[in-house]
C-alpha atoms as a PDB file:
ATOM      1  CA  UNK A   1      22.319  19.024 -17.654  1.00  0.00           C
ATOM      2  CA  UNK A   2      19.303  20.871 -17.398  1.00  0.00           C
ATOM      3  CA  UNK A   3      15.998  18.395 -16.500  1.00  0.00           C
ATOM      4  CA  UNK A   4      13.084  18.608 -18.837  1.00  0.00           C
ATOM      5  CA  UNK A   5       9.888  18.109 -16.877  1.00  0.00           C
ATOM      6  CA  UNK A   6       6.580  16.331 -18.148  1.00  0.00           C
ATOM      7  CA  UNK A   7       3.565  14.103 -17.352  1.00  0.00           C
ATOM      8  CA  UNK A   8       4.372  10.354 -18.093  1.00  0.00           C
ATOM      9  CA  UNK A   9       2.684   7.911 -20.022  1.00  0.00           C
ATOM     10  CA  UNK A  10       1.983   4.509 -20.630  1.00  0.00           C
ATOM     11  CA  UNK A  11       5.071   4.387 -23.352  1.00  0.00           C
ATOM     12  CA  UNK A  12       7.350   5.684 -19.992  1.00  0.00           C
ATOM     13  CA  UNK A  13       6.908   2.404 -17.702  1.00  0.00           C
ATOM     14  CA  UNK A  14       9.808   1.005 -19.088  1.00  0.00           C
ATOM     15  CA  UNK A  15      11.950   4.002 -18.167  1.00  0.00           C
ATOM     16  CA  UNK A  16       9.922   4.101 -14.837  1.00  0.00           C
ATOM     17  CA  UNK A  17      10.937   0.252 -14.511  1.00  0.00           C
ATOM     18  CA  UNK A  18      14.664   1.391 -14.412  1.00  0.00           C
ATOM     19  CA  UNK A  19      14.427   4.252 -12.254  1.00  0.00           C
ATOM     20  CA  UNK A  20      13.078   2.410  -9.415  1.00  0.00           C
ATOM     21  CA  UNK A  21      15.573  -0.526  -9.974  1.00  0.00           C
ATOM     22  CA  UNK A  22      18.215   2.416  -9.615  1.00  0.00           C
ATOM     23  CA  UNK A  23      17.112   3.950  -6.789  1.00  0.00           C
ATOM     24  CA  UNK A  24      17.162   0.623  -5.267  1.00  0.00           C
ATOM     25  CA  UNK A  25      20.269  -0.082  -5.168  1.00  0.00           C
ATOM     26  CA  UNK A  26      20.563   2.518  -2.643  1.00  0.00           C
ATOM     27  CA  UNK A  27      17.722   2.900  -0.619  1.00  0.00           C
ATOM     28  CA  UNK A  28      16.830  -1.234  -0.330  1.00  0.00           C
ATOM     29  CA  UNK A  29      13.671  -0.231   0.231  1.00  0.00           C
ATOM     30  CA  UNK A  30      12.806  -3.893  -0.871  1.00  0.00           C
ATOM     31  CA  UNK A  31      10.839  -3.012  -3.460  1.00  0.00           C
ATOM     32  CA  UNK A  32      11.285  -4.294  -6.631  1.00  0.00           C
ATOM     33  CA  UNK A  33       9.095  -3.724  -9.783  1.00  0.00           C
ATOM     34  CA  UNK A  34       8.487  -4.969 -13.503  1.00  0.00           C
ATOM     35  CA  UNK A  35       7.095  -2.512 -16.020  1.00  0.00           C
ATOM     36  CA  UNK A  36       3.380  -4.983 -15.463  1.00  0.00           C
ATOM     37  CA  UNK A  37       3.257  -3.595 -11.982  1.00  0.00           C
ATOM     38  CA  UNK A  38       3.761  -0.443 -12.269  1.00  0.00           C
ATOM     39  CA  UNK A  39       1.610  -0.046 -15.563  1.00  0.00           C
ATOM     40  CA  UNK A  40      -1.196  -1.687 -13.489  1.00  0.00           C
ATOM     41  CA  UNK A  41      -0.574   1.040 -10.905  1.00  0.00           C
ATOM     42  CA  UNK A  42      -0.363   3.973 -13.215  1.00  0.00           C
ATOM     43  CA  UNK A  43      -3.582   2.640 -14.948  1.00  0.00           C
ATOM     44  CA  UNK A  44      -5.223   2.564 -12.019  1.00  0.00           C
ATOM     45  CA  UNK A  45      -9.018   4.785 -11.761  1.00  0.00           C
ATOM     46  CA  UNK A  46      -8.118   7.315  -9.246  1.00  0.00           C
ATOM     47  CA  UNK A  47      -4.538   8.124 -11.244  1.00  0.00           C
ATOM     48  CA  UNK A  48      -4.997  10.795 -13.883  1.00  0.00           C
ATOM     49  CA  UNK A  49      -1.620  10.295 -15.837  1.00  0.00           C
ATOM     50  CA  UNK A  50      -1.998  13.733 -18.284  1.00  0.00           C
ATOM     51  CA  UNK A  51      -3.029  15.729 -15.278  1.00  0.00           C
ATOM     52  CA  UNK A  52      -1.229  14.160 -12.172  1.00  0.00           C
ATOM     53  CA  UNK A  53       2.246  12.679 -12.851  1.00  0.00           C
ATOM     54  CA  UNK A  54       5.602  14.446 -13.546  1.00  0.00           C
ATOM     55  CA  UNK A  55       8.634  13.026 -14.935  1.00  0.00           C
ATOM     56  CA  UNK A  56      11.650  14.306 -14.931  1.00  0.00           C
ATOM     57  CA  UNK A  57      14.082  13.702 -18.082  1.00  0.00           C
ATOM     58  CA  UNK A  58      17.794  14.028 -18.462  1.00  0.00           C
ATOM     59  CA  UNK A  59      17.674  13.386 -22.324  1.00  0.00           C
ATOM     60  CA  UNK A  60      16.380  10.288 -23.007  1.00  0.00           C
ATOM     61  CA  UNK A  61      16.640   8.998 -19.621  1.00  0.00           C
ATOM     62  CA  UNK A  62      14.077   9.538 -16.667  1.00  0.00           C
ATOM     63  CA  UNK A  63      15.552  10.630 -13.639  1.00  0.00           C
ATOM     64  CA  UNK A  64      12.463  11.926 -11.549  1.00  0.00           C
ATOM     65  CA  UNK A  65       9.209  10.557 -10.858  1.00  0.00           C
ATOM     66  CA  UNK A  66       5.788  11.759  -9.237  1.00  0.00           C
ATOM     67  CA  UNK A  67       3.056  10.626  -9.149  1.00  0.00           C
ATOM     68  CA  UNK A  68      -0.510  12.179  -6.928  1.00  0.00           C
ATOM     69  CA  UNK A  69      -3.633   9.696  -6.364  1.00  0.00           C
ATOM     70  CA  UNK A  70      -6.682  11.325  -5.543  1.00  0.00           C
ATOM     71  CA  UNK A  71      -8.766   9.370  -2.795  1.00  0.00           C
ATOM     72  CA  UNK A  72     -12.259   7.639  -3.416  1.00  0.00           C
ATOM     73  CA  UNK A  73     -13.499  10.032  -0.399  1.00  0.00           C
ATOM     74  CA  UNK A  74     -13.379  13.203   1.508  1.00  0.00           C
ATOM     75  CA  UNK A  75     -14.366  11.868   5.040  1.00  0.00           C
ATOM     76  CA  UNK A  76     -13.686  14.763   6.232  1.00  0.00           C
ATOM     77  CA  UNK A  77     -10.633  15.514   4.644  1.00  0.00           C
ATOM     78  CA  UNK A  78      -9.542  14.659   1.729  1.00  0.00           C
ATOM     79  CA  UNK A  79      -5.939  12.785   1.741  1.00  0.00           C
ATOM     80  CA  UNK A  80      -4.330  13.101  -1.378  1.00  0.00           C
ATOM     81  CA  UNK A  81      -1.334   9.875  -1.958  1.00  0.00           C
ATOM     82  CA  UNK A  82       1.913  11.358  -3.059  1.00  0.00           C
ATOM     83  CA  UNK A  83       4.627   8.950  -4.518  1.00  0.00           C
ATOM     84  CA  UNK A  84       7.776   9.557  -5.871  1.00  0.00           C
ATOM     85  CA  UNK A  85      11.111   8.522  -6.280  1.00  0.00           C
ATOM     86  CA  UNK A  86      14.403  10.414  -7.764  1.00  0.00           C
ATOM     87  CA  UNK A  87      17.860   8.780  -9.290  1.00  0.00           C
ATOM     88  CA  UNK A  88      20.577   8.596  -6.598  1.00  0.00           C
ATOM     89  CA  UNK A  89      22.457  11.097  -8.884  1.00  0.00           C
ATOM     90  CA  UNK A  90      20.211  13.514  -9.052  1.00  0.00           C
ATOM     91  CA  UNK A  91      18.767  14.323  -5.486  1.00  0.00           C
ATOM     92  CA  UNK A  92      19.864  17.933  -5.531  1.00  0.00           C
ATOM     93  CA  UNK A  93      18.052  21.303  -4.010  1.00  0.00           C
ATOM     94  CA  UNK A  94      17.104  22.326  -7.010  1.00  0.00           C
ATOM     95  CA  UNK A  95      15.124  19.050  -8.016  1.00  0.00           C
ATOM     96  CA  UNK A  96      13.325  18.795  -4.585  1.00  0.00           C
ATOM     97  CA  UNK A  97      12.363  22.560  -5.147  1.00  0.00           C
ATOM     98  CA  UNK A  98      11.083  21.410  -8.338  1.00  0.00           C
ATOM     99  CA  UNK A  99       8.538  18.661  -6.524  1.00  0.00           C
ATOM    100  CA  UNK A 100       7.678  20.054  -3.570  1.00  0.00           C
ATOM    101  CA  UNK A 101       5.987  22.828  -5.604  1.00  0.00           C
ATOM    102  CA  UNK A 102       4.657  20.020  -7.966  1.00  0.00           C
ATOM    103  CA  UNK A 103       3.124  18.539  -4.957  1.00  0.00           C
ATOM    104  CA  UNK A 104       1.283  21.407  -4.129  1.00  0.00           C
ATOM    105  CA  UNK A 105       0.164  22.720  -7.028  1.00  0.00           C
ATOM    106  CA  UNK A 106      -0.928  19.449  -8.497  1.00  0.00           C
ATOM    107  CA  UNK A 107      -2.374  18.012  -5.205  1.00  0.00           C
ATOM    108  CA  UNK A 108      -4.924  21.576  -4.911  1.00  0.00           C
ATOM    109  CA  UNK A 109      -5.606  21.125  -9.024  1.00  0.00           C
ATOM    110  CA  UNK A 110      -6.375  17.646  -8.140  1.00  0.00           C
ATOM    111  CA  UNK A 111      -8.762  18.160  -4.499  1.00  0.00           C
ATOM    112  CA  UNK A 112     -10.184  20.901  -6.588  1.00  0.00           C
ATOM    113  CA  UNK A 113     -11.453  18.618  -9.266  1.00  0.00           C
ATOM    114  CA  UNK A 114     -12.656  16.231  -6.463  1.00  0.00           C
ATOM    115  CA  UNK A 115     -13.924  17.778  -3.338  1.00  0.00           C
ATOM    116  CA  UNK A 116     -13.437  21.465  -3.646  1.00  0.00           C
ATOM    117  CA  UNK A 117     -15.811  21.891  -0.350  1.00  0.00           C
ATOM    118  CA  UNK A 118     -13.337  19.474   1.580  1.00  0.00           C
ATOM    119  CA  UNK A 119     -10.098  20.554   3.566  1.00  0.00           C
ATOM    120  CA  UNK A 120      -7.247  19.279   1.718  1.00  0.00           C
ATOM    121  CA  UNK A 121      -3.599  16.607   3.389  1.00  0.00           C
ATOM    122  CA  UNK A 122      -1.123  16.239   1.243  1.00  0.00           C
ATOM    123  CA  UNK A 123       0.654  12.650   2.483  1.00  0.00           C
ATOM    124  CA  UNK A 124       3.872  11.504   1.582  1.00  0.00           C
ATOM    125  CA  UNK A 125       4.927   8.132   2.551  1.00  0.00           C
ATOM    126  CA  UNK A 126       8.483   6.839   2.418  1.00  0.00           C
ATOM    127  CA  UNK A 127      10.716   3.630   3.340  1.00  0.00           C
ATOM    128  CA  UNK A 128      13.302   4.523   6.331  1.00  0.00           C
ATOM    129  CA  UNK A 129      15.848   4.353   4.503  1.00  0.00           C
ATOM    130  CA  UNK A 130      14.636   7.096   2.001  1.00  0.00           C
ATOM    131  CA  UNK A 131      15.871   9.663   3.635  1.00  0.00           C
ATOM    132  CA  UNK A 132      16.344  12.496   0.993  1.00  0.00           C
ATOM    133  CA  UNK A 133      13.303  12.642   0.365  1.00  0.00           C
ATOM    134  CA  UNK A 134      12.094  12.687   3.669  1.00  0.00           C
ATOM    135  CA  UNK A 135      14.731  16.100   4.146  1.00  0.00           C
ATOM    136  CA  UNK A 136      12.743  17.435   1.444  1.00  0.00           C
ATOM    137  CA  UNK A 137       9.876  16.737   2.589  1.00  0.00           C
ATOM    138  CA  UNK A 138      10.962  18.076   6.193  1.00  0.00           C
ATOM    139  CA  UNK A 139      12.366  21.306   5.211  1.00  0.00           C
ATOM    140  CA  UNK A 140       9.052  22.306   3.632  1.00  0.00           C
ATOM    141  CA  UNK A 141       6.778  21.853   6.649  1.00  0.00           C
ATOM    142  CA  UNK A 142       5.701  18.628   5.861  1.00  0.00           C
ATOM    143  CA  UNK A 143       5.385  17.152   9.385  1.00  0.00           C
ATOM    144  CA  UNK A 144       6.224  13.106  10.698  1.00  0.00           C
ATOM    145  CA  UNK A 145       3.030  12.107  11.122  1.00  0.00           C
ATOM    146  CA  UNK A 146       2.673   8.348  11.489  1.00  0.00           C
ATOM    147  CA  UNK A 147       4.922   5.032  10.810  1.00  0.00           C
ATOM    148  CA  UNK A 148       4.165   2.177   9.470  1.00  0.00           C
ATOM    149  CA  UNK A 149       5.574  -1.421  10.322  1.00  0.00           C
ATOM    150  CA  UNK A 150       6.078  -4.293   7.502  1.00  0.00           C
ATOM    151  CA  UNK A 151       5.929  -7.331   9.921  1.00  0.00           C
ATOM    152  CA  UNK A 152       7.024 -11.077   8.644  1.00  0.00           C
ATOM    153  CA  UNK A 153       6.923 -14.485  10.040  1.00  0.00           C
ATOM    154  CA  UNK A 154       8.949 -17.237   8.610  1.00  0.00           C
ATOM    155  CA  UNK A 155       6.716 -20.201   7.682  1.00  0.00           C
ATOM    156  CA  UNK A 156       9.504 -23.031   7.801  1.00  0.00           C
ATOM    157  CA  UNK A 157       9.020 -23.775  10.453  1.00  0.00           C
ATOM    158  CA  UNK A 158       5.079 -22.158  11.827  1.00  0.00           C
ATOM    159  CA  UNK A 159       5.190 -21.350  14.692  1.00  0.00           C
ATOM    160  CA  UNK A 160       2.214 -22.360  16.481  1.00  0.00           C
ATOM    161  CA  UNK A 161      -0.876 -20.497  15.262  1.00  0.00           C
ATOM    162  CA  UNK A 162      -4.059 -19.517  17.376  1.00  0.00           C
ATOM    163  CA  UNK A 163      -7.026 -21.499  16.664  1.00  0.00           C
ATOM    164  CA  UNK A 164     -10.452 -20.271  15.526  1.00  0.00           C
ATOM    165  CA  UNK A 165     -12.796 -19.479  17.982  1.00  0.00           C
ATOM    166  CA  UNK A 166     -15.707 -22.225  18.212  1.00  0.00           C
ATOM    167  CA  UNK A 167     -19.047 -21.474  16.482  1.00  0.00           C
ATOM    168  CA  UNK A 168     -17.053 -19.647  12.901  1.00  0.00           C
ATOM    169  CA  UNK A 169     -16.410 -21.357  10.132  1.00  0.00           C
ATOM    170  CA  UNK A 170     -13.880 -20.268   7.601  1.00  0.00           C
ATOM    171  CA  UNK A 171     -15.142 -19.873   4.206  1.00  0.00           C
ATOM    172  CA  UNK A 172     -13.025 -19.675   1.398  1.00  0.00           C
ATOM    173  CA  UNK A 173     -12.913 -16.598  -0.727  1.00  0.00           C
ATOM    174  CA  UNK A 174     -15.340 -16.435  -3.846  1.00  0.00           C
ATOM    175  CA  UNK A 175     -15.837 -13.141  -6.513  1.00  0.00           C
ATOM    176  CA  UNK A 176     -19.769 -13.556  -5.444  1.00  0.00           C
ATOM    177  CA  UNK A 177     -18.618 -11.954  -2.462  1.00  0.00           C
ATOM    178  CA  UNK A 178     -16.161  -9.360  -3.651  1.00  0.00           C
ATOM    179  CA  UNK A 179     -18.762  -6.639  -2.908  1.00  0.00           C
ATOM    180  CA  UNK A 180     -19.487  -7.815   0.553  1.00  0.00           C
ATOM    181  CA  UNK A 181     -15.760  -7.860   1.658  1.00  0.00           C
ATOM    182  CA  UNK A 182     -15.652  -4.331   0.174  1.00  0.00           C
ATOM    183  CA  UNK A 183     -18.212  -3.732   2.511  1.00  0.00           C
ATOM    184  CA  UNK A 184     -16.600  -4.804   5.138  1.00  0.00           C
ATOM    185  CA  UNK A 185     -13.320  -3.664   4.504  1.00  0.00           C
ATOM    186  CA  UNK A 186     -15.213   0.198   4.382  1.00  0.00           C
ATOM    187  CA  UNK A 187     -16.948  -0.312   7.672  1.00  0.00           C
ATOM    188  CA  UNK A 188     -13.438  -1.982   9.607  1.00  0.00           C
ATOM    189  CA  UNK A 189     -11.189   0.403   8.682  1.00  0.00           C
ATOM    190  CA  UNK A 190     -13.643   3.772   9.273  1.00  0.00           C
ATOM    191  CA  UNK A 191     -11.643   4.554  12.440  1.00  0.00           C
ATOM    192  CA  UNK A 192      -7.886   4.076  11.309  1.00  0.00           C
ATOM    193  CA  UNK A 193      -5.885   6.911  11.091  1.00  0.00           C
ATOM    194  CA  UNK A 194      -5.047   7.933   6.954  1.00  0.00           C
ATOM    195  CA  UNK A 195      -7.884   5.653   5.757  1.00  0.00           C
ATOM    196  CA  UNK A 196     -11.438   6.444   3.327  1.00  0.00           C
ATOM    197  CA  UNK A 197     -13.603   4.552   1.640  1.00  0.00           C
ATOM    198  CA  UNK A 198     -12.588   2.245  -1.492  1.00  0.00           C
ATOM    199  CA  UNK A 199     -15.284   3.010  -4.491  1.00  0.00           C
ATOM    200  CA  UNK A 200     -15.880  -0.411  -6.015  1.00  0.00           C
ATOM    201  CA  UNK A 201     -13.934   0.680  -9.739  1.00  0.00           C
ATOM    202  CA  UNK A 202     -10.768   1.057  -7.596  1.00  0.00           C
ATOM    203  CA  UNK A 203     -11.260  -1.513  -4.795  1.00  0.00           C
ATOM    204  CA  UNK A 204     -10.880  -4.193  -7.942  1.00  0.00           C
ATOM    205  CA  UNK A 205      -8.250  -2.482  -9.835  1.00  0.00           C
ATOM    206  CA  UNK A 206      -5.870  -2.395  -6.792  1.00  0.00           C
ATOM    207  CA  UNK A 207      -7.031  -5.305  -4.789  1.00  0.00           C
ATOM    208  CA  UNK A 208      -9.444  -8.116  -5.897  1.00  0.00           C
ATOM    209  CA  UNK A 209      -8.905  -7.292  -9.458  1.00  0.00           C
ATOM    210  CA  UNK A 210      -5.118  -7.235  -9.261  1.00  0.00           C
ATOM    211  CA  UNK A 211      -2.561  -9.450 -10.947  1.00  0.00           C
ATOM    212  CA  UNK A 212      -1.276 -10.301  -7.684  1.00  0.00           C
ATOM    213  CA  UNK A 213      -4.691 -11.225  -6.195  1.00  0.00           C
ATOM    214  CA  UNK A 214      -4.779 -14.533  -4.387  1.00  0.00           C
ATOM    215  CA  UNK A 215      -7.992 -15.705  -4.252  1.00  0.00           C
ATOM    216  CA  UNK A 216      -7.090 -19.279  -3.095  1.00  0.00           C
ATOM    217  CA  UNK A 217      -6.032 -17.722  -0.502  1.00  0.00           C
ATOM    218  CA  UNK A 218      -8.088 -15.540   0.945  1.00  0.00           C
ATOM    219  CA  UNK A 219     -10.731 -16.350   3.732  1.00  0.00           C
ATOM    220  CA  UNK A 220     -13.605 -14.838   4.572  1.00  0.00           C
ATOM    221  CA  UNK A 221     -15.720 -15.584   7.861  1.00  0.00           C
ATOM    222  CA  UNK A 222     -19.532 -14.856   7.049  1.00  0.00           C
ATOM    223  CA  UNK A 223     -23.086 -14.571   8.906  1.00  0.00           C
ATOM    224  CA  UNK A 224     -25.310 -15.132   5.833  1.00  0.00           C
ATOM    225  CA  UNK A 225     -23.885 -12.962   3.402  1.00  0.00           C
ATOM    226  CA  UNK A 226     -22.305 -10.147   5.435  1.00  0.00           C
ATOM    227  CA  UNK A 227     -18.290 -10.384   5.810  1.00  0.00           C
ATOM    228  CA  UNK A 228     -18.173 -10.149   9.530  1.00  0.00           C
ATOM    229  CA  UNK A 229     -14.027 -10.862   8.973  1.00  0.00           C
ATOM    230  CA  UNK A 230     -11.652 -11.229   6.595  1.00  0.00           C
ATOM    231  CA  UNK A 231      -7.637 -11.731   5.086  1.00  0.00           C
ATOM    232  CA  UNK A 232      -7.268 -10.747   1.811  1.00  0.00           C
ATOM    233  CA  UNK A 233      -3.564 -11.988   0.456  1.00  0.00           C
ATOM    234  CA  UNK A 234      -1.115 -11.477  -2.630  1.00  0.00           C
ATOM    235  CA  UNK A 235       1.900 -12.830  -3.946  1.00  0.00           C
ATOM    236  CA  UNK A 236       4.491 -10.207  -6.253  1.00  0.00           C
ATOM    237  CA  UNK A 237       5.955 -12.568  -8.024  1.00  0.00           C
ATOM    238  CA  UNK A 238       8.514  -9.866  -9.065  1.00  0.00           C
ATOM    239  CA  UNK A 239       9.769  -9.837  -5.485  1.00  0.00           C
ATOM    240  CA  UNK A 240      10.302 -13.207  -5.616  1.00  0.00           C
ATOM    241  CA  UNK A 241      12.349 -13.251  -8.786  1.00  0.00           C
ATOM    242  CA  UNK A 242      15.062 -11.234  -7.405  1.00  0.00           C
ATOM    243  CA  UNK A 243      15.156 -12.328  -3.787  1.00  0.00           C
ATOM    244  CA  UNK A 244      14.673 -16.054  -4.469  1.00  0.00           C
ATOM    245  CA  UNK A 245      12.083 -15.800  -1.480  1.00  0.00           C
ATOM    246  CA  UNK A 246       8.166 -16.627  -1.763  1.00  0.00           C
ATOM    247  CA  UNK A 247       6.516 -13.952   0.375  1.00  0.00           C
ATOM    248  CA  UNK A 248       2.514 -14.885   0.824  1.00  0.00           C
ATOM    249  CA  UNK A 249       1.584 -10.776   1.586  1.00  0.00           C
ATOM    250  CA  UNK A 250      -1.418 -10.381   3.959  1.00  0.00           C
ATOM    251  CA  UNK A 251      -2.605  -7.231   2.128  1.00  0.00           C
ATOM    252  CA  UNK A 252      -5.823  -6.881   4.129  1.00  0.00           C
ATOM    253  CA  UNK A 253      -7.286  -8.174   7.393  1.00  0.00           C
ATOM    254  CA  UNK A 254      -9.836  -6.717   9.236  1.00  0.00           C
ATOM    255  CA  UNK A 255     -12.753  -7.808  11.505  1.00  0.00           C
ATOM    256  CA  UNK A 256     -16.108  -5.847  12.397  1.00  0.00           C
ATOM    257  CA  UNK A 257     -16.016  -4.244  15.617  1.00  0.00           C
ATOM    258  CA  UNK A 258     -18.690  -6.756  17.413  1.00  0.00           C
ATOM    259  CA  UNK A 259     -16.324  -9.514  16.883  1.00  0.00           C
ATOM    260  CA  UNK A 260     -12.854  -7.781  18.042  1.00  0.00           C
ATOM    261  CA  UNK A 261     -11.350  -9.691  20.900  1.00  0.00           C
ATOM    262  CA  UNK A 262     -12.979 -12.594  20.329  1.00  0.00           C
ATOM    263  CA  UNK A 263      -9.893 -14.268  18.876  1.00  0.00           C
ATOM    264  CA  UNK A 264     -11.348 -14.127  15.179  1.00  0.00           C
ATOM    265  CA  UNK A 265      -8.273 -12.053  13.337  1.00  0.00           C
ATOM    266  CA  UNK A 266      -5.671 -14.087  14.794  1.00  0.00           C
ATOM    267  CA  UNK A 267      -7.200 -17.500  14.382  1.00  0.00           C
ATOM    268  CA  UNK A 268      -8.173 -16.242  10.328  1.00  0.00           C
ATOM    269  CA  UNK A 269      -5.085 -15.303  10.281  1.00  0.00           C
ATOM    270  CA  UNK A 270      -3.416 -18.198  11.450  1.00  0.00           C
ATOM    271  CA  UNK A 271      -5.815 -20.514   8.992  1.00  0.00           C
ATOM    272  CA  UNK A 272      -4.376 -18.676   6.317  1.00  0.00           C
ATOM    273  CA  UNK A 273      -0.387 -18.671   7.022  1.00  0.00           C
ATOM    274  CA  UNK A 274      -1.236 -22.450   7.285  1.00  0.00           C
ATOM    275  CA  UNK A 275      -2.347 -22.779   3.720  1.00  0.00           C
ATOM    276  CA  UNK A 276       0.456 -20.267   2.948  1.00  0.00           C
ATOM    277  CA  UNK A 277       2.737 -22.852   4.269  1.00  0.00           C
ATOM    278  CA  UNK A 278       0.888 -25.857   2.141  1.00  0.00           C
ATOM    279  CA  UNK A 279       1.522 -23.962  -1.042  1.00  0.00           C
ATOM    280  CA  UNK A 280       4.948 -23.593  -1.052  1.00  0.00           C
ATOM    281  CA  UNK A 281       5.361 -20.015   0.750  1.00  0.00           C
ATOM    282  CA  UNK A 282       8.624 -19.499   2.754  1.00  0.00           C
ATOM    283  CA  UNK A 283       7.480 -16.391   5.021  1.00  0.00           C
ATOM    284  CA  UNK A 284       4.541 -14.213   5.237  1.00  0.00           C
ATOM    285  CA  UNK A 285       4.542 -10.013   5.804  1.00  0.00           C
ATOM    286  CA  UNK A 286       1.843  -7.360   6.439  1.00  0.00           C
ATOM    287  CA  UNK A 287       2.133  -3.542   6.997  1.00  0.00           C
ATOM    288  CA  UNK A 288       0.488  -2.227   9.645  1.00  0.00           C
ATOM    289  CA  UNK A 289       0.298   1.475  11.845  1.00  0.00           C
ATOM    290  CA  UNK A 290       2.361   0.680  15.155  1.00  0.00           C
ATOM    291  CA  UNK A 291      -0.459   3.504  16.445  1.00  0.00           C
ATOM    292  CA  UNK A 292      -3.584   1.332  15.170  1.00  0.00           C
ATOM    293  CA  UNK A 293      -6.565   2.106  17.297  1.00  0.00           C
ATOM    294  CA  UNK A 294      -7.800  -1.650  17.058  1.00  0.00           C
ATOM    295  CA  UNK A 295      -4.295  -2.964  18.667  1.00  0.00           C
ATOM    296  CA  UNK A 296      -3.490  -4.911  15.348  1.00  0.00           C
ATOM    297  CA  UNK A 297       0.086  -5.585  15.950  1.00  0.00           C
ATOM    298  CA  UNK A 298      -0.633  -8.008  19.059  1.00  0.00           C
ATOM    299  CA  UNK A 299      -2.994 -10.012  16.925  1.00  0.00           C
ATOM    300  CA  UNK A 300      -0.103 -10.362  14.501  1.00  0.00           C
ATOM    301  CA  UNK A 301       2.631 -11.087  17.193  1.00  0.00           C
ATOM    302  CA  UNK A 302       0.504 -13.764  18.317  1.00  0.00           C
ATOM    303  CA  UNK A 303       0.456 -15.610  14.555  1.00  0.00           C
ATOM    304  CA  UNK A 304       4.731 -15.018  15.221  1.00  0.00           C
ATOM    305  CA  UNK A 305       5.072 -11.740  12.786  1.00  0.00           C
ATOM    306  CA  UNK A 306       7.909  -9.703  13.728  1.00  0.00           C
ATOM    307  CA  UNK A 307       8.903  -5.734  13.146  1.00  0.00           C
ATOM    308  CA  UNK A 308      10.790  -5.787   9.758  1.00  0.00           C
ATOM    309  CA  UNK A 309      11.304  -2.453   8.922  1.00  0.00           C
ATOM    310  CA  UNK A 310       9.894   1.110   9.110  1.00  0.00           C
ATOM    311  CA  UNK A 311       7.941   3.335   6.061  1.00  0.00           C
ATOM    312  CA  UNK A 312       7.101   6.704   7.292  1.00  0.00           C
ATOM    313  CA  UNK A 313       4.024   9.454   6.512  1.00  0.00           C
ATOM    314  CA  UNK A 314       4.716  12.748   6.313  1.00  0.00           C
ATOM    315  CA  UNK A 315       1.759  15.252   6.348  1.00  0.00           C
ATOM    316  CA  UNK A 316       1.340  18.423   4.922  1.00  0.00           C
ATOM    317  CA  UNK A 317      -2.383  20.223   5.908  1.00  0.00           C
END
């Protein structure tokens, strides 16, 4: 059957609901999705649905997904976000011809809009086990750029969990501050690899603003009212309804450079998987770059997290 091809909307998250589900069952990715999360992801700011998603339809039924999210920045390049995600029983030649011309096409319409001046990355990142796409993604010149780690600790039982440095004082997250951790979240990650700027519209549409937000447990350490440190955490309460497992997500932790070494990240850290624990959390996971510049994945080994499982960025310049 010929595919018919088309930008999605809102009206297709139901069908987009049942194409990841399928794809699942092959790829156990781990990801799981209701049509809320993935509407709250398609309505995000820096998603232009009319302009910068594809579906692909076999009748009534989509088969092919993609999806390009401009970035907030251009610092100096700008990296455009590429998702998608194709039906088991349709990952043919002819389909990934289809998208890897989508992706480029779209990605230049969309840098174009944005930062026409800048030079342009076109990043694709995939679970290990997606490995069709990452063929497709291959044979077109898109290179293996970085990996990424998902890293979990089991809470029953904690292991033991650095303490907090004397002289800082954990203070528990508040919405009067949700500017301030921006802040700080802009000026900790500057110097990882694949990261800009969040513009405040987007920062609480994807994190503080989210469903999945935990604010009760989030911590912030503070020097008046700068964020000098921080863990940020969520709970997707749609993973947990089809694993049977609470997973407390550490979504973002960072810590200014004056205080890295000190002990701060880890102790936060390990304040937080505590009150994880107390509310009723059975394990804990983070993603991080197993090439982070700021040696993140020793702070996290020393709170007990363990290397999960692999996602990988391909790059296209």
């Amino acid at each position: 059957m010929d595919l018919t091809w088309r930008p999605l909307t809102l009206d297709d998250v139901p069908e987009l609901t049942r194409l990841y589900a399928a794809a699942e069952e092959v790829d156990r990715t781990g990801d799981h999705f209701t049509d809320e999360d993935l509407r709250e992801e398609l309505e995000a700011p820096n998603v232009d649905l009319p302009r910068a998603t594809v579906g692909a339809w076999a009748g009534d039924r989509l088969v092919g997904y993609a999806l390009i999210r401009r970035r907030d920045a251009a610092n100096p390049v700008h990296m455009v976000r590429i998702q998608s995600v194709v039906h088991p029983d349709h990952r043919t030649d002819a389909v990934g011809a289809h998208l890897i011309e989508w992706f480029a096409r779209t990605a230049r319409e969309v840098h174009e809009r944005a930062f026409p001046d800048a030079p342009l990355e076109l990043h694709h990142s995939q679970h290990q086990n997606e490995r069709w796409i990452a063929g497709v993604l291959a044979d077109a010149g898109y290179r293996h750029a970085r990996t990424m780690v998902t890293m979990r600790v089991g809470l029953d039982p904690l292991p033991a969990q650095p303490p907090l440095p004397e002289g800082f004082e954990v203070v528990p997250f508040d919405f009067k501050y949700d500017l301030a951790v921006l802040d700080a979240r802009n000026d900790t990650f500057a110097d990882h690899w694949g990261s800009t700027v969040y513009e405040p519209a987007a920062w609480r549409h994807l994190v503080t603003g989210s469903k999945d937000f935990r604010p009760d447990l989030s911590y912030l350490i503070l020097d008046g009212d700068k964020v000098l440190a921080f863990v940020l955490s969520h709970f997707y309460a749609s993973e947990a309804a089809v694993t049977g497992i609470r997973e407390h997500y550490a979504s973002w932790v960072g810590t200014r450079t004056a205080l890295r070494g000190r002990g701060v990240a880890s102790g936060l850290l390990g304040h937080t998987l505590k009150a994880a624990k107390a509310a009723g959390f059975d394990r804990s996971a983070l993603n991080v770059d197993v090439d982070n510049a700021t040696r993140a994945l020793g702070v996290y080994e020393r709170c007990g997290y363990r290397v999960d499982d692999e996602w990988h960025v391909y790059v296209l310049s």
